[in-house]
Protein backbone atom coordinates (compact mmCIF):
# COMPACT_ATOMS: atom_id res chain seq x y z
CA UNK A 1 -35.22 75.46 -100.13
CA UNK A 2 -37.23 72.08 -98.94
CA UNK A 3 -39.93 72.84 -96.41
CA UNK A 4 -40.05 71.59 -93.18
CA UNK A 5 -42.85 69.57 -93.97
CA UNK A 6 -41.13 67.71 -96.64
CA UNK A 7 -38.04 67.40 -94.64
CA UNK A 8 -39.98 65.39 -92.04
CA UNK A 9 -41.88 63.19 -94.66
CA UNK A 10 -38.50 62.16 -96.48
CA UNK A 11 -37.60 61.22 -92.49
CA UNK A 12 -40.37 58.84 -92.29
CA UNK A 13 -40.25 57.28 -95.38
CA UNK A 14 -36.29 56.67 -94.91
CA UNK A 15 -36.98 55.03 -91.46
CA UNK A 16 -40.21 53.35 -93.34
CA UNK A 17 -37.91 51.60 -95.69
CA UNK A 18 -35.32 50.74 -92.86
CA UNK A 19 -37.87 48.88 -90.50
CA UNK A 20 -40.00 47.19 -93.37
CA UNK A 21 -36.69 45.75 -95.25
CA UNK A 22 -37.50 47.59 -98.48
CA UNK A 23 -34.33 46.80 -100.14
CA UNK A 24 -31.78 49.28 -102.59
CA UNK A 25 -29.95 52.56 -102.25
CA UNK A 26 -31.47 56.65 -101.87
CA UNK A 27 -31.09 58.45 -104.91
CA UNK A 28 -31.64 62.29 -104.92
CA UNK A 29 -31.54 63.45 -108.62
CA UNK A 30 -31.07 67.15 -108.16
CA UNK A 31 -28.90 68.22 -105.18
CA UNK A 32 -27.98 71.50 -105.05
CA UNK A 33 -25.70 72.22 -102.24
CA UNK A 34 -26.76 68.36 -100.75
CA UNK A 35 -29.45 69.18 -97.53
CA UNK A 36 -32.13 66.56 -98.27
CA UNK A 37 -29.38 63.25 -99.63
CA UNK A 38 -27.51 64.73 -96.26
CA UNK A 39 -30.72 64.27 -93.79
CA UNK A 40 -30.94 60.82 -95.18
CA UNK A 41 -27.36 60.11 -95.13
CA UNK A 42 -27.55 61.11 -91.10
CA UNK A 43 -30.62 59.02 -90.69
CA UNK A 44 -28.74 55.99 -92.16
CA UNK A 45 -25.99 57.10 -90.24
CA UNK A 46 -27.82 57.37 -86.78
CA UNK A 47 -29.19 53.57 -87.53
CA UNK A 48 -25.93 52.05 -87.89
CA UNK A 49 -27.20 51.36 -91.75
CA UNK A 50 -23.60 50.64 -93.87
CA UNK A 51 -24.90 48.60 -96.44
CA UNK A 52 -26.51 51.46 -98.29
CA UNK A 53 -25.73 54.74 -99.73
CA UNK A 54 -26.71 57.58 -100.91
CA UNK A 55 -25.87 58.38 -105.07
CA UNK A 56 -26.29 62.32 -105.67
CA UNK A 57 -27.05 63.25 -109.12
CA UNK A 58 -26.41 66.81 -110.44
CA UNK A 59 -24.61 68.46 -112.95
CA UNK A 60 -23.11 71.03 -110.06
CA UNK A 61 -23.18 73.81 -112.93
CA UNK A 62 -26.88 74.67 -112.23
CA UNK A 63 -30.66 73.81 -114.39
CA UNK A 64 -30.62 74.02 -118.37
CA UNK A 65 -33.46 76.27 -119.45
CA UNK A 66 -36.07 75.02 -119.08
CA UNK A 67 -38.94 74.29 -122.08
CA UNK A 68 -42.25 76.30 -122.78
CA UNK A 69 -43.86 72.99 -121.82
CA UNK A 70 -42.43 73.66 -118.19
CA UNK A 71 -45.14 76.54 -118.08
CA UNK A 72 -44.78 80.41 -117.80
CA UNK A 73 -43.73 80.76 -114.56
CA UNK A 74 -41.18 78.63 -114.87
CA UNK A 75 -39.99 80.98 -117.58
CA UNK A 76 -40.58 83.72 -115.59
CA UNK A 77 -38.22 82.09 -112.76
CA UNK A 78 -35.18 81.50 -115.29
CA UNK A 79 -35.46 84.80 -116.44
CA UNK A 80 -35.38 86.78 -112.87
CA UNK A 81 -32.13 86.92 -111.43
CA UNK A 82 -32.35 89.03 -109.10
CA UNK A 83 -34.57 87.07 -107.40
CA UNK A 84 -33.96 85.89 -103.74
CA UNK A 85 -35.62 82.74 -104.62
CA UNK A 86 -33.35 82.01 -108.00
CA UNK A 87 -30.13 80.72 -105.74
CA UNK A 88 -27.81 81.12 -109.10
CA UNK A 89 -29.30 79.16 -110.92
CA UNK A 90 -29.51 76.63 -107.86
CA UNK A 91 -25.64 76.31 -108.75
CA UNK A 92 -23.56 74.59 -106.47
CA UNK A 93 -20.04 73.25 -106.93
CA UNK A 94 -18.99 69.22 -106.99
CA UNK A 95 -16.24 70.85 -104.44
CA UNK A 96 -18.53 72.44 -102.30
CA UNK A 97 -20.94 70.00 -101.57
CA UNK A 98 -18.45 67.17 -101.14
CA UNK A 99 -16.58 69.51 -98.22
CA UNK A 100 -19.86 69.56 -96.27
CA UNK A 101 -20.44 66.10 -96.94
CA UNK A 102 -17.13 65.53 -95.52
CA UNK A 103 -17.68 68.42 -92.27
CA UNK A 104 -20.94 66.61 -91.72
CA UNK A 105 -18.88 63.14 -91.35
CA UNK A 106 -20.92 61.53 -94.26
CA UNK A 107 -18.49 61.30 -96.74
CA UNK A 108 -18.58 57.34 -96.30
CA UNK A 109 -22.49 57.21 -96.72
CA UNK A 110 -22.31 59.26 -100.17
CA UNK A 111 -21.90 58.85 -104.06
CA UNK A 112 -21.12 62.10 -106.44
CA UNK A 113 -22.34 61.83 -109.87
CA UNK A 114 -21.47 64.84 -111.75
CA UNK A 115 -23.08 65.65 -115.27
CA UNK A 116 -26.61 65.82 -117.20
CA UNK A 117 -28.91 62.87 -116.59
CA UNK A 118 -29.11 61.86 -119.80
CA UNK A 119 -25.79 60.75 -120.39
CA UNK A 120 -25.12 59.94 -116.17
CA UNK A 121 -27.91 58.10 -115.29
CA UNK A 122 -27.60 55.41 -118.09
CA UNK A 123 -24.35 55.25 -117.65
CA UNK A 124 -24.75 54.24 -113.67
CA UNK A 125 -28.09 52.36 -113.37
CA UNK A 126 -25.94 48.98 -112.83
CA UNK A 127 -23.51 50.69 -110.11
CA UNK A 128 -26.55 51.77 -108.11
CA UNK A 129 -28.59 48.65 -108.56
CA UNK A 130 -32.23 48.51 -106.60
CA UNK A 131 -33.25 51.72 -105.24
CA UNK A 132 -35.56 51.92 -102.04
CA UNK A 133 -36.23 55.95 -102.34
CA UNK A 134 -35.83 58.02 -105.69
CA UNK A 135 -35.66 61.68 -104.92
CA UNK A 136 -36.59 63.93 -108.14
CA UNK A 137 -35.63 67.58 -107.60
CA UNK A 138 -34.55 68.82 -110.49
CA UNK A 139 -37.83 71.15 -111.75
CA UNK A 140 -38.21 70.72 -115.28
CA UNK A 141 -40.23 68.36 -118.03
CA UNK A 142 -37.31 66.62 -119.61
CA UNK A 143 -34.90 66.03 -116.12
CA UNK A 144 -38.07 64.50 -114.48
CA UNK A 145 -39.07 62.56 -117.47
CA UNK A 146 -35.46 61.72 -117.56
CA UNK A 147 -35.27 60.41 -114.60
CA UNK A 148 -38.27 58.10 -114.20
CA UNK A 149 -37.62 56.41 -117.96
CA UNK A 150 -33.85 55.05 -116.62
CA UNK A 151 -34.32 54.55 -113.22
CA UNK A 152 -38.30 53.87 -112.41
CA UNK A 153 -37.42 50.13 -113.12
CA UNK A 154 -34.78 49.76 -110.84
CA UNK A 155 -37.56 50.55 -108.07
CA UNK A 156 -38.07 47.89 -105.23
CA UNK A 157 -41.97 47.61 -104.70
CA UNK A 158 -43.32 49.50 -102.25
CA UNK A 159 -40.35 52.12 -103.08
CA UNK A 160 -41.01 55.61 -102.38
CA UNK A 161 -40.14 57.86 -105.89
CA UNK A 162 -40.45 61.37 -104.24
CA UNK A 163 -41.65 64.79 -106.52
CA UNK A 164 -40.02 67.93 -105.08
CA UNK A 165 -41.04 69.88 -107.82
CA UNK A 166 -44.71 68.52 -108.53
CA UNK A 167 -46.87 71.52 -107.50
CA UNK A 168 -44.29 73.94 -107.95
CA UNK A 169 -43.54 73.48 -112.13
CA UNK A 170 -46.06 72.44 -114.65
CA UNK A 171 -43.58 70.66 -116.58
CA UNK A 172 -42.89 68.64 -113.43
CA UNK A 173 -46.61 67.58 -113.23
CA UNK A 174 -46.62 66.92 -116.85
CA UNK A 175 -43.46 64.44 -116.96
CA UNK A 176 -45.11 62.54 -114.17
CA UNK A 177 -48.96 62.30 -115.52
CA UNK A 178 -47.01 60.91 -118.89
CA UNK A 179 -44.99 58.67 -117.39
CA UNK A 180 -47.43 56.61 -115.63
CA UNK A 181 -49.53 56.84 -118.12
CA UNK A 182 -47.92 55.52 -120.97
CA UNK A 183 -46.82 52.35 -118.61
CA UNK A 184 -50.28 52.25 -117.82
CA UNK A 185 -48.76 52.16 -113.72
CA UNK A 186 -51.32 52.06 -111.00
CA UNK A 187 -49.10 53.97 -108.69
CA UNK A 188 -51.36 56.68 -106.39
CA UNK A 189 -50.02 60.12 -106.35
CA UNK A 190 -50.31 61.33 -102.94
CA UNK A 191 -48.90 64.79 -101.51
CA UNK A 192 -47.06 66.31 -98.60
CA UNK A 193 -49.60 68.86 -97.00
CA UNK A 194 -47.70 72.89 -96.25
CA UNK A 195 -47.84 76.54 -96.98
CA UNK A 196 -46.13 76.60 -100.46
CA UNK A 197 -48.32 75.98 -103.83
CA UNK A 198 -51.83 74.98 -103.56
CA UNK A 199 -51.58 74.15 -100.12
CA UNK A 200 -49.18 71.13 -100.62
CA UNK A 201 -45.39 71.13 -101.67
CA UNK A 202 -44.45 67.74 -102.94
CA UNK A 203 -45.71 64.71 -103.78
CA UNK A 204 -44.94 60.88 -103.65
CA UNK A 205 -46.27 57.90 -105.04
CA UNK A 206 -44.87 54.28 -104.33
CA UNK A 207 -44.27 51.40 -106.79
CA UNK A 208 -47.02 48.96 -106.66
CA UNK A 209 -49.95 51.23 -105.84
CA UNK A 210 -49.22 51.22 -102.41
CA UNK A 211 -50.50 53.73 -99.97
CA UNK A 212 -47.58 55.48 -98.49
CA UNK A 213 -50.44 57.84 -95.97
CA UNK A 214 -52.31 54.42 -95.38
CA UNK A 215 -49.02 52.58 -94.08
CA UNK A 216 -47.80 55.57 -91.86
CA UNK A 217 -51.32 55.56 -90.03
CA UNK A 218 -51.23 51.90 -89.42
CA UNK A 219 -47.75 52.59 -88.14
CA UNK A 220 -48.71 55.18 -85.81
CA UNK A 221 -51.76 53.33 -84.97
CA UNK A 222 -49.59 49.90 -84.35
CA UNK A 223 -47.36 51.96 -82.02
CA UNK A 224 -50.29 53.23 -80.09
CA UNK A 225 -51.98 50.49 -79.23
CA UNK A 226 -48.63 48.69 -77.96
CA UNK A 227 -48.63 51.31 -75.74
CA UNK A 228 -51.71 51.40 -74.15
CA UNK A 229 -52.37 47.35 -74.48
CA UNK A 230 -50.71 45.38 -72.01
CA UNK A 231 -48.31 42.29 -72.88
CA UNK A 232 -50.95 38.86 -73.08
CA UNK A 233 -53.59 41.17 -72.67
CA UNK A 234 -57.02 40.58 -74.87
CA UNK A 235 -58.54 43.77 -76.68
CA UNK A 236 -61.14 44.27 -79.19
CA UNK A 237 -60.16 45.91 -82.66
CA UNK A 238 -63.33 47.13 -84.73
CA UNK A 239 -61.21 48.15 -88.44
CA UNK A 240 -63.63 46.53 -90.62
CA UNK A 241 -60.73 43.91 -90.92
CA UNK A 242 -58.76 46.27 -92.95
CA UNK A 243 -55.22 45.81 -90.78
CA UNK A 244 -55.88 43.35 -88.12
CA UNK A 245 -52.83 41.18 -89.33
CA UNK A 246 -50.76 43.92 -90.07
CA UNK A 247 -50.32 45.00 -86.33
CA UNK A 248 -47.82 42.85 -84.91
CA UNK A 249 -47.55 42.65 -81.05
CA UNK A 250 -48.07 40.30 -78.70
CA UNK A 251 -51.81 40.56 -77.91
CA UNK A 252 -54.63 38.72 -78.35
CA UNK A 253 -56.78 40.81 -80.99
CA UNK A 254 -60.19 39.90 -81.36
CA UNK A 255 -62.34 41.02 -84.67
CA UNK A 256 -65.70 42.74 -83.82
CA UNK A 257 -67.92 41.16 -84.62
CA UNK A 258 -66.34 37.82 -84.12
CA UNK A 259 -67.06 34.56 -85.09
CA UNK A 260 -64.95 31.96 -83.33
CA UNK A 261 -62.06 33.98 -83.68
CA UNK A 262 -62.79 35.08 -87.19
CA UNK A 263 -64.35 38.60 -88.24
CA UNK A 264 -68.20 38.06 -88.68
CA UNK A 265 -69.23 41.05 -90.55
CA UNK A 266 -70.56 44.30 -89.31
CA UNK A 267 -73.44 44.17 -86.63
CA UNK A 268 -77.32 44.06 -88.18
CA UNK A 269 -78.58 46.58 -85.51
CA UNK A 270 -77.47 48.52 -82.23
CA UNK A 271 -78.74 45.53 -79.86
CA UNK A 272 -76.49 42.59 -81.40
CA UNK A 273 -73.70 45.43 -80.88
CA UNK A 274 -74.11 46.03 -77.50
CA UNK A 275 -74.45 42.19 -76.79
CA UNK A 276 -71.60 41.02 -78.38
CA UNK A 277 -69.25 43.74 -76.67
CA UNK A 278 -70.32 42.74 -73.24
CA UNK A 279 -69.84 38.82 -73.84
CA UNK A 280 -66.36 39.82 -74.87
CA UNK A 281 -65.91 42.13 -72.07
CA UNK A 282 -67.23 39.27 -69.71
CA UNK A 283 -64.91 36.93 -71.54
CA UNK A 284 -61.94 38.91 -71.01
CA UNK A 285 -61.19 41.31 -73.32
CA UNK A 286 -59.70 44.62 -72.10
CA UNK A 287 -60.34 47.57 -74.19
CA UNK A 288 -61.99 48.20 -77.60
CA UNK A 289 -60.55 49.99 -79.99
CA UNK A 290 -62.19 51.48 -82.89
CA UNK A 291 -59.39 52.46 -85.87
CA UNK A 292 -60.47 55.11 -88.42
CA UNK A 293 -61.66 52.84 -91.41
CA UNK A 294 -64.47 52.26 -88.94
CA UNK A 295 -65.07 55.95 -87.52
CA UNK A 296 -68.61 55.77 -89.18
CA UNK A 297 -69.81 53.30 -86.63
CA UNK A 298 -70.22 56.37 -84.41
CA UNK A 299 -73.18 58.02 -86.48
CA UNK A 300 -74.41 54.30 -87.58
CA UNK A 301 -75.04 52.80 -84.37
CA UNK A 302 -75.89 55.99 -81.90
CA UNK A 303 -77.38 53.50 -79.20
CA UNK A 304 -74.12 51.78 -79.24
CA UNK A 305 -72.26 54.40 -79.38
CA UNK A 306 -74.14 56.08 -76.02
CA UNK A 307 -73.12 52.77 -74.40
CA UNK A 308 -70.09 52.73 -75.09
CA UNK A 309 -69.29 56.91 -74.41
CA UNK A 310 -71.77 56.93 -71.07
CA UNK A 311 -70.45 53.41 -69.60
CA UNK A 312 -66.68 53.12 -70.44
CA UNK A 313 -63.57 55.81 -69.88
CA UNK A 314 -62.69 56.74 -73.23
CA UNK A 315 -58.70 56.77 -72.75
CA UNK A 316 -57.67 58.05 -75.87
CA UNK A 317 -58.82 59.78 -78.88
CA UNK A 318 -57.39 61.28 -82.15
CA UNK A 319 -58.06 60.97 -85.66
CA UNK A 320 -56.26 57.08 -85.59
CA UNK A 321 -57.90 55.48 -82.60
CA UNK A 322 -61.10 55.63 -80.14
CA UNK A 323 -60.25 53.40 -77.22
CA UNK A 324 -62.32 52.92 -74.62
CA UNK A 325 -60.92 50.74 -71.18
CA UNK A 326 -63.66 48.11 -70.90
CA UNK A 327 -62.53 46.83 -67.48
CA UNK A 328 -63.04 50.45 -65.86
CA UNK A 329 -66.07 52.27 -64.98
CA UNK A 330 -67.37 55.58 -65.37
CA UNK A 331 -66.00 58.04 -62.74
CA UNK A 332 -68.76 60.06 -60.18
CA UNK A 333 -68.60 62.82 -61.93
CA UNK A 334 -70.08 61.52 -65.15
CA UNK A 335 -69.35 61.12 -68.75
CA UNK A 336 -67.69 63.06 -70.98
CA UNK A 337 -69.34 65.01 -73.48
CA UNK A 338 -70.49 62.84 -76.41
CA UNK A 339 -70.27 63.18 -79.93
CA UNK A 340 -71.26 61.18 -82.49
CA UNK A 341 -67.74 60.41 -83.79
CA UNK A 342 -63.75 60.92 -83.04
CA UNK A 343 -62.93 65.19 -81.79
């Protein structure tokens, strides 16, 4: 029942929280026969993680009915059976999802809590302790609200609380909205593009306000540019000092415009531009790499811009980086087609 596209956002976020240290267990509220709290068990598994499990909350005997607040179609849903899409109920045994667990090999990685929320998760908030990634998937207004009041303070910051349900049920979205609004929480609801409702099918938002999207682009970004930059080697970042410290390999990373190694500002006009690229070029410097909080440059600066796209190789473009290899010059057959900003 989760879309592919949500299966490979959980997958990021698990090994997000496994390389940046965010600390606590994965808790899936809402299990059903156990695919998604599996996929992270295997991922934990695949790491060599055994410090951490996984705690799956259900009561294995199906949803309660859900409440006019959780909107008409969700009425509509309870009341068709015959449905191919209504799964029983989303019914699923205790039995029957601890066997797979157990064909799967993840029995060690995994905690059954049978029951209702109201009464389990209050009774086990000090057995699971912190919690890294809080998986809500279980539809209606009073599980979701349910679940953030006992267990949205046992959050680490920067933990991921993922919203299966969020453009799917009204009552889902409503729990939510309340929620961080009565705690007055600054946390940025931000959702998992697919096919399903609206064009998106979940949703996540991290404790703290931080940017889940933002930190997976740096990622990328980070992992790109160790690629293409050589060990020792000096390059140019223009990010309008948004992530410069954040990228952590061992290069020599210059600001642009740079002010005895310190980010000077943006440049006043296309000339000082042009100048200060080639006395860092001269100086050493590699490549320049433009990073996407900077992508406006293009349009801004079109003289600089023509230098840069009619004089340097352009070795790699997406909608991350613009790199261009400073050290190289244009083939014989001529430039490539210019635009004014990133294909």
């Amino acid at each position: 029942m989760v879309g592919l596209e949500s299966l490979v956002d959980l997958s990021l976020q698990v090994q997000h929280v496994l390389a940046h240290n965010i600390p606590g267990s994965f808790v899936e509220c809402g299990v059903w026969r156990g695919g998604a709290s599996f996929l992270i068990a295997e991922l934990l598994r695949q790491a060599g993680v055994t410090d951490r499990k996984v705690w799956l909350f259900d009561s294995f005997e199906g949803l309660p009915p859900p409440e006019r607040i959780d909107g008409p179609a969700a009425i509509a849903y309870s009341q068709n059976t015959n449905s191919p899409s209504y799964f029983n109920n989303c019914r699923a045994s205790l039995e029957e999802v601890k066997r797979i667990a157990t064909e799967l090999g993840l029995a060690s990685y995994t905690e059954f809590v049978k029951g209702w929320f109201d009464h389990t998760l209050p009774a086990n908030r000090d057995r699971v302790g912190p919690i890294a990634l809080l998986r809500i998937d279980c539809d209606w207004y009073s599980s979701v609200r349910c679940c953030l009041d006992n267990l949205y303070d046992q959050m680490a910051e920067r933990g991921f609380v993922l919203l299966d349900d969020y453009y799917t049920w009204d009552g889902c979205a409503i729990a939510v909205h309340e929620f961080l609004g009565k705690h007055r929480l600054r946390d940025r609801i931000e959702s998992v593009p697919s096919e399903g409702c609206y064009g998106y099918q979940s949703a996540v938002f991290r404790k703290g306000g931080f940017s889940w999207n933002w930190d997976y682009r740096v990622r990328l970004s980070a992992q790109e540019i160790a690629t293409l930059v050589q060990p020792e080697s000096t390059f140019i970042l223009v990010d309008q000092e948004t992530f410069r410290n954040e990228i952590a390999i061992e290069r020599r990373v210059l600001p642009f415009l740079e002010r005895n190694g310190e980010y000077g500002g943006v440049p006043p006009d296309d000339e000082t531009a042009i100048r200060e690229l080639e006395r860092l070029r001269q100086s050493g410097a590699n490549l320049i790499i433009f990073a996407w909080p900077a992508f406006w440059w293009f349009e801004h600066y079109a003289r600089f811009n023509r230098h840069l796209r009619f004089k340097f190789p352009r070795i790699l473009e997406n909608e991350r980086l613009v790199v261009f290899d400073l050290q190289s010059k244009r083939s014989a057959h001529g430039p490539l087609a210019w635009s004014s900003g990133p294909s």
